[in-house]
Protein backbone atom coordinates (compact mmCIF):
# COMPACT_ATOMS: atom_id res chain seq x y z
CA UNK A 1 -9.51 -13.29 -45.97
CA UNK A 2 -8.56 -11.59 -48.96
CA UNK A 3 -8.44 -7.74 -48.18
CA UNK A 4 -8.22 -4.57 -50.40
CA UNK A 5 -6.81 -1.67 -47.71
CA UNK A 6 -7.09 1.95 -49.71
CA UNK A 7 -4.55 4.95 -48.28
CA UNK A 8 -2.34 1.78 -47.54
CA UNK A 9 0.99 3.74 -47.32
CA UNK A 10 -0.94 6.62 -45.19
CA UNK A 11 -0.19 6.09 -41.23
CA UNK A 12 -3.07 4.29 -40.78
CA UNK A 13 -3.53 2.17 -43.52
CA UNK A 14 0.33 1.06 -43.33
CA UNK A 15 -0.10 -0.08 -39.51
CA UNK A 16 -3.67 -1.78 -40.86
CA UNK A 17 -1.78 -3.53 -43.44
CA UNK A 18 1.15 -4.40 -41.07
CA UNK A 19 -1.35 -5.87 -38.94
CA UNK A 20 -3.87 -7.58 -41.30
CA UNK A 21 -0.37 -9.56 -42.83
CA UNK A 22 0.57 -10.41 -39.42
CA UNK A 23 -2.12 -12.31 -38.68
CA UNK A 24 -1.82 -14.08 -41.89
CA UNK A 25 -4.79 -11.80 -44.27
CA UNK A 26 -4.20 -11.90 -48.02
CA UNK A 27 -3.82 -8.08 -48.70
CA UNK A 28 -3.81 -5.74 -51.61
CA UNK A 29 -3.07 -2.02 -50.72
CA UNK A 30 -3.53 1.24 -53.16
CA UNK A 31 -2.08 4.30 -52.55
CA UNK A 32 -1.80 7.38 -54.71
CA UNK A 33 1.24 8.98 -53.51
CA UNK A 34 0.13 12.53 -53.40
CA UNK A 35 2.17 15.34 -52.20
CA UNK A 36 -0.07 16.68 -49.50
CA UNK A 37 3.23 15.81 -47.57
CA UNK A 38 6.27 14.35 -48.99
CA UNK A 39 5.52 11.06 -50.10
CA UNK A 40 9.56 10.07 -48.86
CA UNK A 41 7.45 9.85 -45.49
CA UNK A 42 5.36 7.61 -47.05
CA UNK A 43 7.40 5.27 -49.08
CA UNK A 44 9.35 5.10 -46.10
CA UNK A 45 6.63 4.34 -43.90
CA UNK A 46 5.69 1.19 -45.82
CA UNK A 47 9.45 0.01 -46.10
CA UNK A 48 9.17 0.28 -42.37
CA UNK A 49 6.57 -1.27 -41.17
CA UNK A 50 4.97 -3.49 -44.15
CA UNK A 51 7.98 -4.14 -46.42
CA UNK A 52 6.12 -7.19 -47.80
CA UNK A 53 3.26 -5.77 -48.65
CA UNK A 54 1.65 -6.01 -52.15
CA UNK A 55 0.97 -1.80 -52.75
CA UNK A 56 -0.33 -0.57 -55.91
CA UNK A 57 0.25 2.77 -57.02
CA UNK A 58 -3.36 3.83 -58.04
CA UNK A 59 -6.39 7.13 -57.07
CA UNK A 60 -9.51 6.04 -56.38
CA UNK A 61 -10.57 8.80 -59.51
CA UNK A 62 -9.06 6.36 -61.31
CA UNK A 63 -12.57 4.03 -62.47
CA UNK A 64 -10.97 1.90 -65.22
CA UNK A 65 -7.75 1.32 -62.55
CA UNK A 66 -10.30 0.31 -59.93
CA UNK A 67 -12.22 -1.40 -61.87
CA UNK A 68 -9.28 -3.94 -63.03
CA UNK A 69 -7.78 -4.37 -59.42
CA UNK A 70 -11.04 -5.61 -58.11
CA UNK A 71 -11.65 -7.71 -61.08
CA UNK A 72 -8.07 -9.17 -60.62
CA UNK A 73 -8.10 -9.72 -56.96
CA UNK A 74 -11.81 -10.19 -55.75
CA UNK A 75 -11.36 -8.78 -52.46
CA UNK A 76 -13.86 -10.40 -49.61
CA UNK A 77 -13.69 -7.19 -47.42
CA UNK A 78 -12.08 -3.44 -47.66
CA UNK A 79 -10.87 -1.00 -45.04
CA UNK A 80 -11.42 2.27 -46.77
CA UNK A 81 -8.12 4.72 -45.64
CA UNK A 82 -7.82 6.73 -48.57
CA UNK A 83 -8.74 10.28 -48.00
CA UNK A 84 -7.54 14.28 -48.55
CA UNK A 85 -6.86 14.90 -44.43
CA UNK A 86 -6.82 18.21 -43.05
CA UNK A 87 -9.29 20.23 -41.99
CA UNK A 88 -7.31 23.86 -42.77
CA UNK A 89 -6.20 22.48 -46.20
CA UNK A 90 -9.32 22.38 -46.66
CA UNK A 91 -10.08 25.97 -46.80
CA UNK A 92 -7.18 25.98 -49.63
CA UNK A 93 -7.70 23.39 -51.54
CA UNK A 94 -11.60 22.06 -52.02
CA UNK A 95 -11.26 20.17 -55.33
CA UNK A 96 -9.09 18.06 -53.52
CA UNK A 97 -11.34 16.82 -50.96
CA UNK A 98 -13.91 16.44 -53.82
CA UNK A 99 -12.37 14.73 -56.13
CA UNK A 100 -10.55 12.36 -53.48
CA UNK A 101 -13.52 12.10 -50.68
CA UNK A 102 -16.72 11.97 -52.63
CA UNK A 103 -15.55 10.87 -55.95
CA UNK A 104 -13.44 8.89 -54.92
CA UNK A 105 -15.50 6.88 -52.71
CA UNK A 106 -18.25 7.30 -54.93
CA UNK A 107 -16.04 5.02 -57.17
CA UNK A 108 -15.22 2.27 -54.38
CA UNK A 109 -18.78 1.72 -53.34
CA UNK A 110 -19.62 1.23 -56.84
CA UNK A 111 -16.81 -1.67 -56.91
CA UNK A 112 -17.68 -3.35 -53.44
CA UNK A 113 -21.29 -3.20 -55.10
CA UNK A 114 -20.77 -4.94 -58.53
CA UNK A 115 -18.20 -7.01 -56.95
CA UNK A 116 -20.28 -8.16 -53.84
CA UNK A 117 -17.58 -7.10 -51.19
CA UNK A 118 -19.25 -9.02 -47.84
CA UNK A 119 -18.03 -6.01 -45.46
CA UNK A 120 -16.84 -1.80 -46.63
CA UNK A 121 -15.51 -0.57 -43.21
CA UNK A 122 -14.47 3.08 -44.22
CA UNK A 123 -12.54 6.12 -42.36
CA UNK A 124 -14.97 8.57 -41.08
CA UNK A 125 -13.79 11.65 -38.90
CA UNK A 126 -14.44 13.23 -35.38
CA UNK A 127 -14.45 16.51 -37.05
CA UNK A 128 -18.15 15.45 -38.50
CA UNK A 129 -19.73 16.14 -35.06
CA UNK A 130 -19.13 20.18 -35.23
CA UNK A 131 -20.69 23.01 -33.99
CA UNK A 132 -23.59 20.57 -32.73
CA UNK A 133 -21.17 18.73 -30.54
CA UNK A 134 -21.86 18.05 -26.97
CA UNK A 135 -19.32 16.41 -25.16
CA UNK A 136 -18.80 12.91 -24.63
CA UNK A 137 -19.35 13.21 -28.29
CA UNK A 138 -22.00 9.64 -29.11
CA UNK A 139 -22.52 8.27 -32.69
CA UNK A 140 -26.35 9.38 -31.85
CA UNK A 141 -25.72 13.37 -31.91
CA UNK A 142 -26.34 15.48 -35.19
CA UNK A 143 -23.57 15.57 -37.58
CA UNK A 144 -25.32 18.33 -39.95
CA UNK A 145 -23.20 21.46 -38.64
CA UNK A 146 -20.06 20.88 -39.78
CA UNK A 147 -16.89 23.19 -39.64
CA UNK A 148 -14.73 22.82 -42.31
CA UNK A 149 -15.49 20.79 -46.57
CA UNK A 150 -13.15 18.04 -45.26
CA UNK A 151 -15.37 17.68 -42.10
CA UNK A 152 -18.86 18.34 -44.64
CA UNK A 153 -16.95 15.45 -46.65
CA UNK A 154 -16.85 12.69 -44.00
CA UNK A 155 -20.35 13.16 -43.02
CA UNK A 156 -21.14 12.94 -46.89
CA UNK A 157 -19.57 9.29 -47.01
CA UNK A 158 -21.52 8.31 -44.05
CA UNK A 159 -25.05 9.68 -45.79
CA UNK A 160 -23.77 7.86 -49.07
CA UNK A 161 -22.94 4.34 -47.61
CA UNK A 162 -26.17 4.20 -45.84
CA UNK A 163 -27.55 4.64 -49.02
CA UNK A 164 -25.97 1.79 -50.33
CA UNK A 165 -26.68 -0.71 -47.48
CA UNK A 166 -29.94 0.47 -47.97
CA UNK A 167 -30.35 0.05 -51.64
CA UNK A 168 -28.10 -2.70 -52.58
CA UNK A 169 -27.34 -4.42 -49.27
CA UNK A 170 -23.89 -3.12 -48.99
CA UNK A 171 -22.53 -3.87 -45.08
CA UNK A 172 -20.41 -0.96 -44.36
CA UNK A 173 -19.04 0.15 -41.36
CA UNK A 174 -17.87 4.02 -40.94
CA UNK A 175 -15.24 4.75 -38.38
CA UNK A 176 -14.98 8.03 -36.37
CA UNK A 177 -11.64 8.43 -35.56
CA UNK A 178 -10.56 10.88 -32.90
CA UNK A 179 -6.72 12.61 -33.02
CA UNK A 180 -4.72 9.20 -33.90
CA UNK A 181 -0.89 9.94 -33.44
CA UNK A 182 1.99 7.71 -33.16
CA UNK A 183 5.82 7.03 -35.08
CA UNK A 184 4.96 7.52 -38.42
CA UNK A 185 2.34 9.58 -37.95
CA UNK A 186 1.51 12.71 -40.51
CA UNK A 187 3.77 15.14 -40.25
CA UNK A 188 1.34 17.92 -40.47
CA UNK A 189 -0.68 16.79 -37.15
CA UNK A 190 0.61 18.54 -33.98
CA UNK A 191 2.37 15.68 -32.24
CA UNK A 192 4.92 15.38 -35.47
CA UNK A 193 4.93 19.37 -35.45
CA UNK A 194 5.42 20.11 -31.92
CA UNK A 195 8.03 16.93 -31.59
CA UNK A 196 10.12 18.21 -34.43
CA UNK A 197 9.82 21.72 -33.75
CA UNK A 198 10.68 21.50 -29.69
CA UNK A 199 13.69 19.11 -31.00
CA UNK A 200 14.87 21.95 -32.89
CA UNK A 201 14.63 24.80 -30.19
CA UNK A 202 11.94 26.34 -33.01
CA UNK A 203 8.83 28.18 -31.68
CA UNK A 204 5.27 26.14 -31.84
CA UNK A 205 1.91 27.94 -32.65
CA UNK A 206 -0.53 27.73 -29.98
CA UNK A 207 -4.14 28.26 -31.13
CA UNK A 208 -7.05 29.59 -28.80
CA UNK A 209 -4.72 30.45 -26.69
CA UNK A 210 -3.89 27.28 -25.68
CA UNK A 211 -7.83 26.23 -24.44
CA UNK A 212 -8.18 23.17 -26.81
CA UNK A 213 -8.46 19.43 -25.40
CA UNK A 214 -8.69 16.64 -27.77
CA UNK A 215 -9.01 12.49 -27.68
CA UNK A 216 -5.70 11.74 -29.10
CA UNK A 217 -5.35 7.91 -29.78
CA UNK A 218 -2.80 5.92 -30.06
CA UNK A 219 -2.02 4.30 -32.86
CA UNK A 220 -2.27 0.62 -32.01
CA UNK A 221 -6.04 1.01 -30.41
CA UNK A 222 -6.72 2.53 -33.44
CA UNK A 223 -5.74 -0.32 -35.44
CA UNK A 224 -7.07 -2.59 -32.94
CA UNK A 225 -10.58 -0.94 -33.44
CA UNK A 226 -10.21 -1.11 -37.26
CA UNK A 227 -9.47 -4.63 -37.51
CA UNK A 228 -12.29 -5.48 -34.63
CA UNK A 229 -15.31 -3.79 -36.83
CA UNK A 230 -13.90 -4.97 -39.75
CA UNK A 231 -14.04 -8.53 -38.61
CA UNK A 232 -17.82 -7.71 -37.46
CA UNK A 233 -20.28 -6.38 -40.17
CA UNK A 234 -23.91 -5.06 -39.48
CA UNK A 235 -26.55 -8.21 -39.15
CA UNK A 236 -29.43 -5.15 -39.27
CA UNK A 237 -31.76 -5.00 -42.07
CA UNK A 238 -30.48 -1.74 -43.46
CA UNK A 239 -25.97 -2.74 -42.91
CA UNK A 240 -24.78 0.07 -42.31
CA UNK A 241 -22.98 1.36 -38.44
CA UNK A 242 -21.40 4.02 -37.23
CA UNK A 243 -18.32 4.13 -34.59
CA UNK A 244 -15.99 6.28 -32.48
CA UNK A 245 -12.84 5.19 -32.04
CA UNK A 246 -11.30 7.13 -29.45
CA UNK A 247 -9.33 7.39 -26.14
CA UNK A 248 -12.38 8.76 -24.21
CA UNK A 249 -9.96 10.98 -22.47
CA UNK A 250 -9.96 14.43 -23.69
CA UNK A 251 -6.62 16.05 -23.04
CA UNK A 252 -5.88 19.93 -22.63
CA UNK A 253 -3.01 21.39 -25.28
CA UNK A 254 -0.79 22.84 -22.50
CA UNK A 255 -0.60 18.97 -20.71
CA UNK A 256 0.10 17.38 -24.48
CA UNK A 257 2.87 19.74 -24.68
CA UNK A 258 4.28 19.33 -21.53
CA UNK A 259 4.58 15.40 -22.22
CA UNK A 260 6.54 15.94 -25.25
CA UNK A 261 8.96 18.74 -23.82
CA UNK A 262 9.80 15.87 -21.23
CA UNK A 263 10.71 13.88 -23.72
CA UNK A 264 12.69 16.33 -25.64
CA UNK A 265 14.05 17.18 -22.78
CA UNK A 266 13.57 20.89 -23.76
CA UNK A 267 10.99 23.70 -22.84
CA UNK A 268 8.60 25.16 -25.71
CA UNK A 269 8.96 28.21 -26.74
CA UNK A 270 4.97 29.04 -27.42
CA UNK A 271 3.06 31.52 -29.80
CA UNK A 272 -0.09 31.95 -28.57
CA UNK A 273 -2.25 32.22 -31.37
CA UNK A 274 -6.50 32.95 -31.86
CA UNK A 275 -8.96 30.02 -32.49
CA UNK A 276 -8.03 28.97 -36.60
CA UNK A 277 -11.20 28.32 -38.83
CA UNK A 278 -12.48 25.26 -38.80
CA UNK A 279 -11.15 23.96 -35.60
CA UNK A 280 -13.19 22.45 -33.11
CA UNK A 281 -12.55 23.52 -29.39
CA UNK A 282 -12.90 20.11 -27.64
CA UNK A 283 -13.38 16.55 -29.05
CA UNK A 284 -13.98 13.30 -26.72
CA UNK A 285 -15.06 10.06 -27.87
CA UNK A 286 -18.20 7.99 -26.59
CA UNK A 287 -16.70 4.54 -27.23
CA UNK A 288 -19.38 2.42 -25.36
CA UNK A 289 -20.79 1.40 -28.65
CA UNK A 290 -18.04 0.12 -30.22
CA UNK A 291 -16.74 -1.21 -27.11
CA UNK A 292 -20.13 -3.39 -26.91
CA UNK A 293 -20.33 -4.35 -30.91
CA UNK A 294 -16.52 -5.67 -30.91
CA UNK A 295 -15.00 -5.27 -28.06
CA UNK A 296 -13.20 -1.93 -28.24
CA UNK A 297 -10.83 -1.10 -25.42
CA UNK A 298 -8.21 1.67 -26.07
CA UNK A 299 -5.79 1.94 -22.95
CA UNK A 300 -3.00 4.24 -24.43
CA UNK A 301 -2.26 7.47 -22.42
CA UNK A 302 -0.43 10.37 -23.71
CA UNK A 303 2.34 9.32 -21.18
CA UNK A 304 2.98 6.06 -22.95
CA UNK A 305 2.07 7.39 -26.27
CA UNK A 306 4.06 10.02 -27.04
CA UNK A 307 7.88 9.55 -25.86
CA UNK A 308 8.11 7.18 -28.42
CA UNK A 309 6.92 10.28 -31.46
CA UNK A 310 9.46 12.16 -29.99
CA UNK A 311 11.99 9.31 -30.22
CA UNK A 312 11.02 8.37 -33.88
CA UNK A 313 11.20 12.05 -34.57
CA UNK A 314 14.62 11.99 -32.97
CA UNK A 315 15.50 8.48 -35.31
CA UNK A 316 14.20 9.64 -38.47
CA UNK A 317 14.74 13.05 -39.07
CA UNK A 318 17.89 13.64 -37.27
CA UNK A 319 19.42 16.82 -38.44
CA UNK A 320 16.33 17.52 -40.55
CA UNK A 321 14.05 18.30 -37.67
């Protein structure tokens, strides 16, 4: 299939691409470079694992830009990545999360419209569930009490592509992802910032206290779920889903730490810090719906996961940690 893959030098979108080339996809990636973190990382990150891969440098704000790609290549399908991540940047920097999450995607639904993309499946969050969340978080709970603008953002896609399935028949497919981690991972997420920092003998904040627990994911189910939904749009009336994808194993912050001093071979020196703004206390994904739609088995523990972030940390920054 021919496949348009937005955020393609992001950490997920380069493993989607990696993957959708593998198995032998025609794929166009966009990716507008921004200094959120240093876009080395990023560059980098596509040399890596997607060297071959056809990446434009383009922001979805960008209508004319858009406009031409999709008149150029005609994609068939497009796995939305593109986003401003970060729920505490959020608190700094709104217009960013405006102009990227809802203008921005704004602009891409218009395009898989007019250009009558067969299948949108789009990044979503775990952060949308919020203050309403009741653990094993399900895709039927309320998603109207959100935490943080990047969190109000997500759920604003979701509400917006329904609309479109609705109205003009759009499939689209909106993907809750839950903690993904992994080599090449963001460097702003806590298993790059604890890895680097425990490396370097430099102290890690600790927030509530330490009494968090969150579904990390490794990166491969992730991908593995992204590629599975994509490959199966909505046969309803109205095309438009909803998914978690997540490890379905919430895991406490003092246990995710002790994993990675293991494999630093170090102790943590901790600063035990209040709850920050915006965070959520617990996340845990229900994945018995995607698991039934396409098959969705994630089977990734932290134990397996995460010596290999500490090793890529070890690899790629060296002295820089």
């Amino acid at each position: 299939m021919k496949i348009l893959v937005t955020g393609a030098a992001g950490f997920i979108g380069a493993n989607v691409c990696k993957a959708l080339l593998a198995r032998g996809d025609d794929v166009i990636g966009l990716d507008n470079y921004n200094d959120y973190y240093d876009p080395r990382i990023k560059r980098d990150r596509v040399a890596a694992l997607c060297p071959r891969a056809d990446i434009r440098a383009l922001d979805l704000t960008d209508r004319d830009g858009l406009g031409a790609l999709f008149d150029s290549f005609q994609p068939e399908r497009v796995a939305h990545l593109a986003a401003q991540a970060g729920v505490r940047y959020s608190l700094q920097n709104p217009y960013a999360y405006v102009d990227s999450n809802l203008v921005g995607f704004v602009n891409l639904l218009e395009q898989c419209r007019h250009h009558a993309v067969a299948h949108l499946a789009y990044a979503s969050s775990s952060s949308v569930y919020g203050d309403s969340a009741v653990p094993p978080f399900s895709e039927d709970q309320r998603v109207d009490q959100p935490r943080s603008l990047y969190a109000a953002t997500k759920a604003a896609n979701e509400l917006t592509a329904y609309a479109y399935a609705q109205l003009y028949g759009l499939r689209a497919t909106g993907l809750r992802f839950f903690t993904v981690y992994g080599p090449w991972g963001r460097p702003d997420m806590a298993p790059l910032l604890f890895s680097r920092a425990i490396l370097a003998g430099r102290p890690i904040d600790v927030f509530n206290q330490g009494r968090m627990r969150r579904d990390f994911t490794f990166i491969d189910d992730i991908v593995s779920g992204v590629l599975g939904a994509l490959d199966h749009p909505s046969q309803e009336a109205v095309p438009h889903r909803v998914f978690n994808l997540g490890n379905h194993t919430p895991v406490e912050l003092e246990r995710f730490i002790g994993v990675i001093e293991a494999a630093a071979g170090r102790s943590a020196e901790k600063i035990y810090k209040p709850m920050q703004p915006g965070d959520m206390i617990e996340t845990m994904a229900d994945t018995s719906r995607a698991r039934a739609a396409f098959g969705f088995e994630p089977h990734t523990p932290i134990e397996i996961g995460l010596p290999p972030v500490v090793q890529w940390c070890r690899d790629y920054f060296g002295d820089r940690v």
